[in-house]
Protein backbone atom coordinates (compact mmCIF):
# COMPACT_ATOMS: atom_id res chain seq x y z
CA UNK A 1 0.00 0.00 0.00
CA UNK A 2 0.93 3.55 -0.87
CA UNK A 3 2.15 5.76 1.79
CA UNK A 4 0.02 8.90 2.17
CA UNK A 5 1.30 12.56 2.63
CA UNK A 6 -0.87 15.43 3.38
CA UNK A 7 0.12 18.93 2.02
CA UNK A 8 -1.79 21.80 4.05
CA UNK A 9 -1.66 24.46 1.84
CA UNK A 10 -0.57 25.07 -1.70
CA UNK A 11 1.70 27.94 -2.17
CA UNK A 12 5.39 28.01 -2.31
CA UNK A 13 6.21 26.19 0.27
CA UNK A 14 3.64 23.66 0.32
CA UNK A 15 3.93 22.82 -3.79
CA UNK A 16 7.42 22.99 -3.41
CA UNK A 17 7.57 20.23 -0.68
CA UNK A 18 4.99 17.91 -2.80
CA UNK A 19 7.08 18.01 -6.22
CA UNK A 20 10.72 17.22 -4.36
CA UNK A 21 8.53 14.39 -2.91
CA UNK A 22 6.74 13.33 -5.97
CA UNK A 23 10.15 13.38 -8.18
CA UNK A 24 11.67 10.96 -5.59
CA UNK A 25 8.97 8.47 -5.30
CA UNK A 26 6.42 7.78 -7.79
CA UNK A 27 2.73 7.53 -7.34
CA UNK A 28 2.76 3.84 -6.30
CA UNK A 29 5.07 4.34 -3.64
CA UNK A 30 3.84 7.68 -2.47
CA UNK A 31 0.11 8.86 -2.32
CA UNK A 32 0.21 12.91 -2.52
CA UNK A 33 -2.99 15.01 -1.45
CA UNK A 34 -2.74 19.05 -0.97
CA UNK A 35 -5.66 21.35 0.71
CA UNK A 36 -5.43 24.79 -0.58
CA UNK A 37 -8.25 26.95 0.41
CA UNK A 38 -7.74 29.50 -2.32
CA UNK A 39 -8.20 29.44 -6.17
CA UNK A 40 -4.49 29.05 -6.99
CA UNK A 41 -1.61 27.39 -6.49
CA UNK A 42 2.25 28.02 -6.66
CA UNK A 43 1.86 32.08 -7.53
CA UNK A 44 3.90 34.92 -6.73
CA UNK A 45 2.61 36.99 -3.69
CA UNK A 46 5.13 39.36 -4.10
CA UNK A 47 4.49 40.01 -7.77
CA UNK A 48 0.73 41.09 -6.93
CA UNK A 49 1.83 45.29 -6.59
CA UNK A 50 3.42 45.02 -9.91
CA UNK A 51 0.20 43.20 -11.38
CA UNK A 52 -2.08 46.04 -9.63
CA UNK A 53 -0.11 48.44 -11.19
CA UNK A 54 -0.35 47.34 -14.52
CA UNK A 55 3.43 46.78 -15.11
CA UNK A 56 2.65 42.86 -15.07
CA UNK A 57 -0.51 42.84 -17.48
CA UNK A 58 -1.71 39.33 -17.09
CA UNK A 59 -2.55 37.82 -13.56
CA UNK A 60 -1.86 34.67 -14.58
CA UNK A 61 1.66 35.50 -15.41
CA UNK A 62 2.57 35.51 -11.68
CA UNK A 63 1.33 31.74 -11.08
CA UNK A 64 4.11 29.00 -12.02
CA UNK A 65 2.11 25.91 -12.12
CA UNK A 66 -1.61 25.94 -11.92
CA UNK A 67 -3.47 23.06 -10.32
CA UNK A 68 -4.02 20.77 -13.52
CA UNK A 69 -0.05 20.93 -14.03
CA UNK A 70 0.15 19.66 -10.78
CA UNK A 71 -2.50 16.74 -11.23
CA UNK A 72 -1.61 15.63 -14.84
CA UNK A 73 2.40 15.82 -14.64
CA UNK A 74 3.32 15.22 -10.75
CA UNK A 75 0.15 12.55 -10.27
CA UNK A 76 -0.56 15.04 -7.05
CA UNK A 77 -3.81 15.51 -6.11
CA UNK A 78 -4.88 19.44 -5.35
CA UNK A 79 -7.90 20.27 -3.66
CA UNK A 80 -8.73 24.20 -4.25
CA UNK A 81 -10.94 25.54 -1.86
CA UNK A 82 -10.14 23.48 0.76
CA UNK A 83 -9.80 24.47 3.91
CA UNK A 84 -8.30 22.43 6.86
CA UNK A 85 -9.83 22.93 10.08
CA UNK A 86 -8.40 20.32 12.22
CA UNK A 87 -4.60 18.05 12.32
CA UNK A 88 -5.43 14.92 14.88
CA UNK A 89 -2.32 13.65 15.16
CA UNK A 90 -3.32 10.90 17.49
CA UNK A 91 -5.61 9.40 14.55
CA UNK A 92 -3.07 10.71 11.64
CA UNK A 93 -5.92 12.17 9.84
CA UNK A 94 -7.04 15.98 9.11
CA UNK A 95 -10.41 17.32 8.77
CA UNK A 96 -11.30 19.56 5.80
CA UNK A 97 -14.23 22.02 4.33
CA UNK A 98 -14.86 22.77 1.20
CA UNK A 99 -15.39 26.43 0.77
CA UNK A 100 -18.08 25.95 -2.12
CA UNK A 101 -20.24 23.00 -1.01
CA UNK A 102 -19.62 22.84 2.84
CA UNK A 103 -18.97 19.29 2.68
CA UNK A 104 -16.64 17.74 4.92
CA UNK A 105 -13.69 15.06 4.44
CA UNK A 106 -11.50 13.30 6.48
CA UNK A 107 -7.88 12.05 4.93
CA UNK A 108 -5.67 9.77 6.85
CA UNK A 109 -1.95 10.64 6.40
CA UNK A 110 1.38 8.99 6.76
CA UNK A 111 3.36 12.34 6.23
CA UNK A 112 2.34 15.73 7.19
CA UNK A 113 3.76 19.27 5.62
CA UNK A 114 2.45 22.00 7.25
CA UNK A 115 2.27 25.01 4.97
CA UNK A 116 -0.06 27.82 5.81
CA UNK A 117 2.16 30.57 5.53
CA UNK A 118 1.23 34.10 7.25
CA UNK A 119 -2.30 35.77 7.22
CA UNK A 120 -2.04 39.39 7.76
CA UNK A 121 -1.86 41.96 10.60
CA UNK A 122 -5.33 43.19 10.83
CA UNK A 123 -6.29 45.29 13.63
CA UNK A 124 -9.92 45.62 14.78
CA UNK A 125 -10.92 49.33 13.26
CA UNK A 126 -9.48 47.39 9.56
CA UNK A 127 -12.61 44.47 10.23
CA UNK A 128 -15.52 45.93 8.28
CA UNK A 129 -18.27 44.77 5.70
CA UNK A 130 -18.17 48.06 4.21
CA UNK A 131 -16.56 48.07 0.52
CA UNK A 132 -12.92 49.31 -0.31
CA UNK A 133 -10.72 47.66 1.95
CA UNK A 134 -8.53 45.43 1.30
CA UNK A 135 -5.09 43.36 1.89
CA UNK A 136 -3.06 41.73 -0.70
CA UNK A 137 -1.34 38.75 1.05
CA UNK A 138 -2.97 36.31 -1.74
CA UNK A 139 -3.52 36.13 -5.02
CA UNK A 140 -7.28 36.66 -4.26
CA UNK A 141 -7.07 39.40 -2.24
CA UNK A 142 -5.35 41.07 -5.52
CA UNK A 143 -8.20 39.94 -7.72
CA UNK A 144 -10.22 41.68 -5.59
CA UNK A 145 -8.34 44.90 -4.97
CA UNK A 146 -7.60 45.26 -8.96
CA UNK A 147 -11.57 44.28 -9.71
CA UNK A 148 -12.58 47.38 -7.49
CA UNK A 149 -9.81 49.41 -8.98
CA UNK A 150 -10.94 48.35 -12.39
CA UNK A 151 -14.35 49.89 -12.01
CA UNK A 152 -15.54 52.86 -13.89
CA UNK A 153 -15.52 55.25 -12.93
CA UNK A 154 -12.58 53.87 -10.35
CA UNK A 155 -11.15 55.38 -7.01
CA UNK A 156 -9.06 58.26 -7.14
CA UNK A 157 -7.76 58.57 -3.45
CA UNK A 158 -5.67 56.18 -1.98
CA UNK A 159 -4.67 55.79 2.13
CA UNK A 160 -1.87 52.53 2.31
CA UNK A 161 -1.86 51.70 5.85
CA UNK A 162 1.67 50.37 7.28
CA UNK A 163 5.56 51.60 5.33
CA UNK A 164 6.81 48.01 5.28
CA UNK A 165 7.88 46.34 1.79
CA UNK A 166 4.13 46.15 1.05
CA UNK A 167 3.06 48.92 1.91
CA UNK A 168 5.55 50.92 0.34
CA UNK A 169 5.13 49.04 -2.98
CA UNK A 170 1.33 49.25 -2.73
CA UNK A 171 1.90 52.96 -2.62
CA UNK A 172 3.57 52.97 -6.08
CA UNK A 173 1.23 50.45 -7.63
CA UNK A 174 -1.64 53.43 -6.77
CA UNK A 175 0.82 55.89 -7.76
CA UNK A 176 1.14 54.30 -10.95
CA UNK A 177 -2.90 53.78 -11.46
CA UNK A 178 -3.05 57.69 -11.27
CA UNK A 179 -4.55 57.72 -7.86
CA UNK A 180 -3.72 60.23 -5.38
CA UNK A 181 -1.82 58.60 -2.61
CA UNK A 182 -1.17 58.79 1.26
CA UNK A 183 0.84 56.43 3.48
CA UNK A 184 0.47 56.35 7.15
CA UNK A 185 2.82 54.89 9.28
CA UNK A 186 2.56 54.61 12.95
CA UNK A 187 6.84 54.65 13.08
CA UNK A 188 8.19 57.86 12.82
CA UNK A 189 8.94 57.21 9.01
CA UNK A 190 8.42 54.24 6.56
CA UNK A 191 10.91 51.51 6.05
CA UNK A 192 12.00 50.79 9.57
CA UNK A 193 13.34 47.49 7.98
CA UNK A 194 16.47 49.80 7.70
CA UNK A 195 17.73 52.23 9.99
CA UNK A 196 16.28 55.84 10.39
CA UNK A 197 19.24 57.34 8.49
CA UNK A 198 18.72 55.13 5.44
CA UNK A 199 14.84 55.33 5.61
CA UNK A 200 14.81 59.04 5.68
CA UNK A 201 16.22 59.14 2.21
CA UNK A 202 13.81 56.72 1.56
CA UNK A 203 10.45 58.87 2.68
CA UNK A 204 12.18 61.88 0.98
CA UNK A 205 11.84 60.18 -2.24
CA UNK A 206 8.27 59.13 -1.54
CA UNK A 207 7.11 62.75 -0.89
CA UNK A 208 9.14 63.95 -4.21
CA UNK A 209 6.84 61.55 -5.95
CA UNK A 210 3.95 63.08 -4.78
CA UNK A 211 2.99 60.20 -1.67
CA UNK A 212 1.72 62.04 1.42
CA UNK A 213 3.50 60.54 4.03
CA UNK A 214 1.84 60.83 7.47
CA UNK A 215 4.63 59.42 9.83
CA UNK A 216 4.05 59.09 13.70
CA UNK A 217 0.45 58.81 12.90
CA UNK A 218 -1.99 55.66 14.30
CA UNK A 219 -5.32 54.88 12.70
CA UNK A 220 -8.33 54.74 14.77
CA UNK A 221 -10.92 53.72 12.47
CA UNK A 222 -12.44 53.91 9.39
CA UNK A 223 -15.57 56.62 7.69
CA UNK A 224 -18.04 54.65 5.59
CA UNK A 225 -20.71 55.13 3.42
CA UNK A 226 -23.47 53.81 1.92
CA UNK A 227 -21.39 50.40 2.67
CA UNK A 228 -18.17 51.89 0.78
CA UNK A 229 -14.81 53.46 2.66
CA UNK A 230 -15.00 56.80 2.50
CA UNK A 231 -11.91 58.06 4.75
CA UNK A 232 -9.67 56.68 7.20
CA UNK A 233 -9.59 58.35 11.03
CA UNK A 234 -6.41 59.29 12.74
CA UNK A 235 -4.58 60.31 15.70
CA UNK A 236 -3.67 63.57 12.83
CA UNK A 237 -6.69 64.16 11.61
CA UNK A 238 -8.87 62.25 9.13
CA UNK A 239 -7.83 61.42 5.60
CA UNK A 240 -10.37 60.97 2.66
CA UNK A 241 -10.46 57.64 0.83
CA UNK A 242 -11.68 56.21 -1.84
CA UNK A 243 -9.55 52.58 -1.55
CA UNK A 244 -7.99 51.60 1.70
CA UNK A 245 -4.86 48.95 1.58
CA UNK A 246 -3.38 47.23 4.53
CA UNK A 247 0.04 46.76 4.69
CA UNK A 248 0.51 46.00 8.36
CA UNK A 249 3.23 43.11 8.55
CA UNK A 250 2.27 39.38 8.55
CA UNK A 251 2.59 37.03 11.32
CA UNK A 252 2.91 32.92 11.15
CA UNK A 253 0.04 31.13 10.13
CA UNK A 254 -0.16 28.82 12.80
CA UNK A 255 -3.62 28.20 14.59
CA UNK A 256 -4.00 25.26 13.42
CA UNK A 257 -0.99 23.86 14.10
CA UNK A 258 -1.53 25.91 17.64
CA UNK A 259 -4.63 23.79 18.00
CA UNK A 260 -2.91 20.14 16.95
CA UNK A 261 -0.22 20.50 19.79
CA UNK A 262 2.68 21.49 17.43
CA UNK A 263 5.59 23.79 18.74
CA UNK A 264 5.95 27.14 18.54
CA UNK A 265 8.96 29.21 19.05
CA UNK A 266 9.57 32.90 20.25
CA UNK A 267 8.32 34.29 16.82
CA UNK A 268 5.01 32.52 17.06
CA UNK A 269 6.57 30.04 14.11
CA UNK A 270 6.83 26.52 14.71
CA UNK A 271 9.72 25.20 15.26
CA UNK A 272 11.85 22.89 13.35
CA UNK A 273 14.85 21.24 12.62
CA UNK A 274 16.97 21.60 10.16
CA UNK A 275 15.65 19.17 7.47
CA UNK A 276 12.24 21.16 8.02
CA UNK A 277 10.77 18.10 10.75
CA UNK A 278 8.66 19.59 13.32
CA UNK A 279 10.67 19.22 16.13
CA UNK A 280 9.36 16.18 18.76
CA UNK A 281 6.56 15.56 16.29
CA UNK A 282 7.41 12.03 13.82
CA UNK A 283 6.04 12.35 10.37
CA UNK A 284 5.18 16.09 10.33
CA UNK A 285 7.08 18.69 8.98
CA UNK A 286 6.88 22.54 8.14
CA UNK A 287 7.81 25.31 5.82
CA UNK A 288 7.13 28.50 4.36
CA UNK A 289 6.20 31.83 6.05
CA UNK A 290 4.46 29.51 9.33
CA UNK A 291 7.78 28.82 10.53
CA UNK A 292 10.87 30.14 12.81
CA UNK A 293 14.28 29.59 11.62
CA UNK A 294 17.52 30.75 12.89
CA UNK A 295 19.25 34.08 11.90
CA UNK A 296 22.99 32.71 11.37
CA UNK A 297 24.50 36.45 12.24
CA UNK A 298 22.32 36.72 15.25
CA UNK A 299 22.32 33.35 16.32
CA UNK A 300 18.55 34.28 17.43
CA UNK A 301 15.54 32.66 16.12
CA UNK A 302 13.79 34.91 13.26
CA UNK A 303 10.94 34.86 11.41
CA UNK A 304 11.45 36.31 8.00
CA UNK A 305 8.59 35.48 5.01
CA UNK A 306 9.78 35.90 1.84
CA UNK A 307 8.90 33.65 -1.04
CA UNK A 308 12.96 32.75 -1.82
CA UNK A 309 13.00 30.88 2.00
CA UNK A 310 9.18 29.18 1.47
CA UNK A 311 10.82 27.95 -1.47
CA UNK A 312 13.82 26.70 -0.51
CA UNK A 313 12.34 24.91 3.04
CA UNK A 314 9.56 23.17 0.93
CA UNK A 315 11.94 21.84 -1.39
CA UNK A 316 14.67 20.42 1.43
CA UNK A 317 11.21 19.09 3.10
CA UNK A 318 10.29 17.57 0.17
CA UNK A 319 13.62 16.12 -0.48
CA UNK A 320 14.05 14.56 3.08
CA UNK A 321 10.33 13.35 2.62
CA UNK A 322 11.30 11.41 -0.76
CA UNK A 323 14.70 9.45 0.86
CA UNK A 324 17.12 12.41 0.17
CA UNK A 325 18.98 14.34 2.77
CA UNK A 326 18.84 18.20 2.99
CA UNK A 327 19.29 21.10 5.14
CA UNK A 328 18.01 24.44 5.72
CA UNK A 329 20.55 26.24 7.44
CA UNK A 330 19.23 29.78 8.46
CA UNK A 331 18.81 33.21 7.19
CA UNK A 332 20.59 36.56 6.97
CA UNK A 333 17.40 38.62 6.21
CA UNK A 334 18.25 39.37 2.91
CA UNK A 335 15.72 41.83 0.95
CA UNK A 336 15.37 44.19 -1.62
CA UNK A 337 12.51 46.52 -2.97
CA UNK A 338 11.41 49.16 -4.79
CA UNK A 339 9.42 52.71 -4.70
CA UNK A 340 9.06 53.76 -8.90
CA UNK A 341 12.82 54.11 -9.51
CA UNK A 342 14.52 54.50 -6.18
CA UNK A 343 15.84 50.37 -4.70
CA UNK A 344 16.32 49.64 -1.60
CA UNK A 345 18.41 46.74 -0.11
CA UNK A 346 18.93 45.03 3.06
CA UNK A 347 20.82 42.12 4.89
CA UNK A 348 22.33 40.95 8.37
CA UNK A 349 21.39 43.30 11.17
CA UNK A 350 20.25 46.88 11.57
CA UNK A 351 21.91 48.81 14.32
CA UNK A 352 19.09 48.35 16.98
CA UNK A 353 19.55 44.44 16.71
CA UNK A 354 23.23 44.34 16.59
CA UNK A 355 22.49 46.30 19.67
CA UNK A 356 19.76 43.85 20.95
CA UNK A 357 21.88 41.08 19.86
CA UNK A 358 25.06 42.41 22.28
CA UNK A 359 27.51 43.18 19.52
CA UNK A 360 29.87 46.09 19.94
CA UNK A 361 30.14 47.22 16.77
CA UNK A 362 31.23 50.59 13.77
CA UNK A 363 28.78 51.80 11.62
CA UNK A 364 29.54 53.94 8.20
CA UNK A 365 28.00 55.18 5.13
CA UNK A 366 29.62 56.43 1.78
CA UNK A 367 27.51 57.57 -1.02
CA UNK A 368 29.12 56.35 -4.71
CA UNK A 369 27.76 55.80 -7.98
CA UNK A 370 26.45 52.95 -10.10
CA UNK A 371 28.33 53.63 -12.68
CA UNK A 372 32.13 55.64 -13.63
CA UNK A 373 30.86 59.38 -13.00
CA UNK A 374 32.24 60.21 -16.20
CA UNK A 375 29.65 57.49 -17.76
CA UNK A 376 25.97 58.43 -19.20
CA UNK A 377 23.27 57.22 -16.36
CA UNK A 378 25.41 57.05 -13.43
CA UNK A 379 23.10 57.47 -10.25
CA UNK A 380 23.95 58.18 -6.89
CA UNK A 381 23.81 55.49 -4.27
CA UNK A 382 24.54 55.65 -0.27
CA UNK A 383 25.81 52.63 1.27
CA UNK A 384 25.70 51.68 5.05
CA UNK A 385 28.17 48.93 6.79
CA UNK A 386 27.63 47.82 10.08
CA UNK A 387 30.76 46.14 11.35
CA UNK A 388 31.65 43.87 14.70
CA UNK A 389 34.42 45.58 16.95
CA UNK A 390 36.98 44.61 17.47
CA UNK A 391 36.72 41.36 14.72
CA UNK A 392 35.63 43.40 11.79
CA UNK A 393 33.32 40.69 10.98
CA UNK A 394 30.46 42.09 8.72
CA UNK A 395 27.06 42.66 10.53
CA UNK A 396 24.69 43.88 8.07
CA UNK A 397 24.79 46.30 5.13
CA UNK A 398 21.72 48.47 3.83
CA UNK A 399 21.76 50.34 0.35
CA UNK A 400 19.34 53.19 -1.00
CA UNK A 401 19.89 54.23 -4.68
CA UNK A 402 18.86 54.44 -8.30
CA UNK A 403 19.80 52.21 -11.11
CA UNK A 404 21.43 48.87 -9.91
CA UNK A 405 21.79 49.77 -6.58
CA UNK A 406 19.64 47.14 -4.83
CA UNK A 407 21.12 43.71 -6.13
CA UNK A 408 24.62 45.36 -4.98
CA UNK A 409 23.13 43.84 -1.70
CA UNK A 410 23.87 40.42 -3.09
CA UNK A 411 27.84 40.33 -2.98
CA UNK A 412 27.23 41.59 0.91
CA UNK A 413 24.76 39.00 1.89
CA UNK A 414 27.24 36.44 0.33
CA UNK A 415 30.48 37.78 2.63
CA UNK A 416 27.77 38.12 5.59
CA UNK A 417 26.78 34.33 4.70
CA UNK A 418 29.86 33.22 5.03
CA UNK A 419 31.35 34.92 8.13
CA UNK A 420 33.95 37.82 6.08
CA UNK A 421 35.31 40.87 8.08
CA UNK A 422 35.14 44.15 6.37
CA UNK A 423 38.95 43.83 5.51
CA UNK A 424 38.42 40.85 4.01
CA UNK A 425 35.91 42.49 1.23
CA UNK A 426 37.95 45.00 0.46
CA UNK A 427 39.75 42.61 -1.50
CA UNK A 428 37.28 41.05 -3.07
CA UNK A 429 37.59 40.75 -7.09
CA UNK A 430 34.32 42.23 -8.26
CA UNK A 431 32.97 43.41 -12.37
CA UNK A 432 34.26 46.41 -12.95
CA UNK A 433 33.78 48.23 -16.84
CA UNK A 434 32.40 51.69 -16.80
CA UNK A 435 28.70 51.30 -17.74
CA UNK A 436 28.18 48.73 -14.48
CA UNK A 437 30.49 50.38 -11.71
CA UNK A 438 33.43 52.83 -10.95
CA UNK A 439 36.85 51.48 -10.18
CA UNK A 440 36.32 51.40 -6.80
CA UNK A 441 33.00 49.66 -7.00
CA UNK A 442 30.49 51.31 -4.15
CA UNK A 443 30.90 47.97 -2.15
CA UNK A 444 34.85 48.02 -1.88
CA UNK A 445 34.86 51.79 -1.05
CA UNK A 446 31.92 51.20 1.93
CA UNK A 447 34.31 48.50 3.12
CA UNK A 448 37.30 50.65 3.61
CA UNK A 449 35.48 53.01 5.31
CA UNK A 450 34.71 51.16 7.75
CA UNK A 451 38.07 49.36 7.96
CA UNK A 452 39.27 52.88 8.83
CA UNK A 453 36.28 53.23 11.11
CA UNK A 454 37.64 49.82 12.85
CA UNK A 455 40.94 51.85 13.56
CA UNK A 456 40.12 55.12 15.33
């Protein structure tokens, strides 16, 4: 007889997991059901602002295998709209619902991957009936934000709720749909996944695109309407509104797994080994944006969702799951992002959690260019190191600029990754020509600042 595994949920993470498995063991061997209580599978959250927009015309362009893929070439059968409501791990079995019928199903299960993912801060004033709210953690909450910005005649004032990654590229997408747009941000300014002095320039560039930035402000509540938004209340003052999106941070999905007797960790994630198995828990493992890992600068757990980890876990749970052997070994927060043409990039510690995390440590910023100065295009940049003392060892980096600025982030995460001190990078052998980078490329010169900065 077949072994069974149960998938619970069919995102990244989840679909991930189930094709490692499925490419490792065929269907006679290995028995492969996934519950996914949406309408798609395997898409790209983080490509719905650029869909809004319009710069991605096609919402089906953001989903890499829809559920028939998944049935007629990996033999894996997906249940859409489907949603679990109970793990009994005692029995091996989970309960589900179907979202269209009501009807209810029990599936025994050999192998369990848990991957729910993160639902969405959502505050009490943000739960309302009334029309013109919305979040965009799924690919249905898009199709439901773009239908209502589709209409005509459409919205024309925007309030984005919460400066984080989504947030601030909600605020373009609007931007870019012609709407007028404010941003309000409890913090005292948008971006606090970088430090003040790097999200300053950050909000300065917001306001010279014409986004109304309301920093240090708190909503109370919404104004509504013959059932529609109409404004959004705050501790300032009340803004009018038209559309109203939440970007208030995520937390781990994990209820459910709450409810089943799973572990959590400090983050609210549940926690897991290194091959993705729930720890204590045989047969069961997790991945995705529902779980804690470990930050390897830190040494601290961390809960980071991003699509590139949900990937990765569900594949080294898959792999373990088919006979193979892998590892997830931890994450440097690594992240980069957009607001129209100004990037912003990110990795290893800010200053407050080097701080939090003990370190004594230097911090420095140069500003260079993308390109030789003498060279058509070249864009200013500002670079920030932030550097153990006495070691040297590199504790995080963060990098505003224009053109090619943000995916300069990469050759830091990689000497963060793998332990380098700043004195070490200022050797390092990177491209140079002049239509990609100056001589001293704006890495190299950031590192011998704060080489300098080591020595004083």
């Amino acid at each position: 007889m077949a072994e069974r595994l149960i998938v619970v949920g069919g995102d990244a993470a989840g679909m991930a997991a189930a094709s490692q498995a499925r490419r490792r063991r065929d269907g006679t061997d290995l028995e492969i059901v996934t519950f996914e209580r949406g309408h798609f599978t395997s898409y790209s959250a983080c490509g719905i602002p650029y869909w809004i927009s319009g710069v991605v015309t096609d919402r089906d362009d953001l989903i890499a295998r829809d559920p028939a893929t998944f049935r007629e070439t990996f033999d894996i059968d997906v249940r859409l709209r489907h949603e679990v409501t109970r793990i009994d791990l005692e029995r091996r079995e989970v309960h589900a619902r179907s979202l269209d019928s009501g009807a209810e199903v029990r599936e025994p299960f050999d192998q369990l991957v848990y991957a729910t993912g993160a639902v969405p801060v959502t505050p009490d004033w943000a739960q309302t009936d009334a029309l013109g709210v919305f979040g965009v953690q799924t690919l249905d909450d898009g199709s439901a934000l773009r239908e209502w910005l589709d209409q005509d005649p459409g919205p024309s004032r925007a309030v984005v709720v919460g400066g984080g990654y989504i947030g601030v590229e909600m605020a373009e997408a609007m931007l870019r749909r012609g709407l007028s747009v404010t941003l309000v941000e409890r913090a005292q300014q948008p971006m606090s996944t970088v430090d003040p002095d790097m999200a300053a320039l950050v909000a300065d560039a917001m306001r010279n695109l014409g986004i109304d930035i309301r920093a240090g402000v708190a909503v109370t509540g919404l104004e509504t309407g013959d059932g529609r938004v109409r404004g959004v209340r705050t501790t300032s003052g009340r803004v009018p509104a038209d559309v109203v999106v939440l970007g208030l941070g995520v937390r781990p999905n994990t209820a459910l797994a709450a409810d089943a007797g799973l572990p959590l960790g400090p983050t609210g994630g549940i926690r897991v080994d290194l091959r993705m198995r729930v720890m204590d828990t045989p047969g069961v493992w997790a991945a995705g944006d529902c779980v804690e890992t470990v930050h390897r600068v830190s040494g601290q757990p961390a809960h980071v969702p991003l699509g590139t980890h949900a990937n990765k876990q569900g594949r080294v749970a898959g792999i373990n799951i088919g006979g193979g052997y892998a590892t997830f070994p931890g994450v440097v927060g690594t992240a980069v992002t957009k607001v129209c043409d100004l990037e912003v990039g990110r990795t290893g510690l800010r200053e407050r959690d080097a701080s939090a995390a003990g370190f004594e440590f230097v911090s420095t910023v140069v500003e260079s260019t993308n390109r030789a100065g003498y060279f058509p295009g070249a864009e200013t940049m500002t670079v920030k190191l932030i550097a153990e003392r006495p070691s040297g060892r590199l504790l995080g980096a963060q990098i505003v600029g224009r053109s090619e600025a943000a995916k300069r982030i990469d050759p830091l995460a990689v000497a963060l990754w793998n332990g380098m001190t700043v004195d070490d990078m200022t050797a390092l052998d990177l491209g140079y020509a002049p239509p990609y980078a100056p001589v001293w490329d704006p890495v190299l010169i950031a590192a011998r600042k704060a080489v300098d900065a080591l020595r004083t």
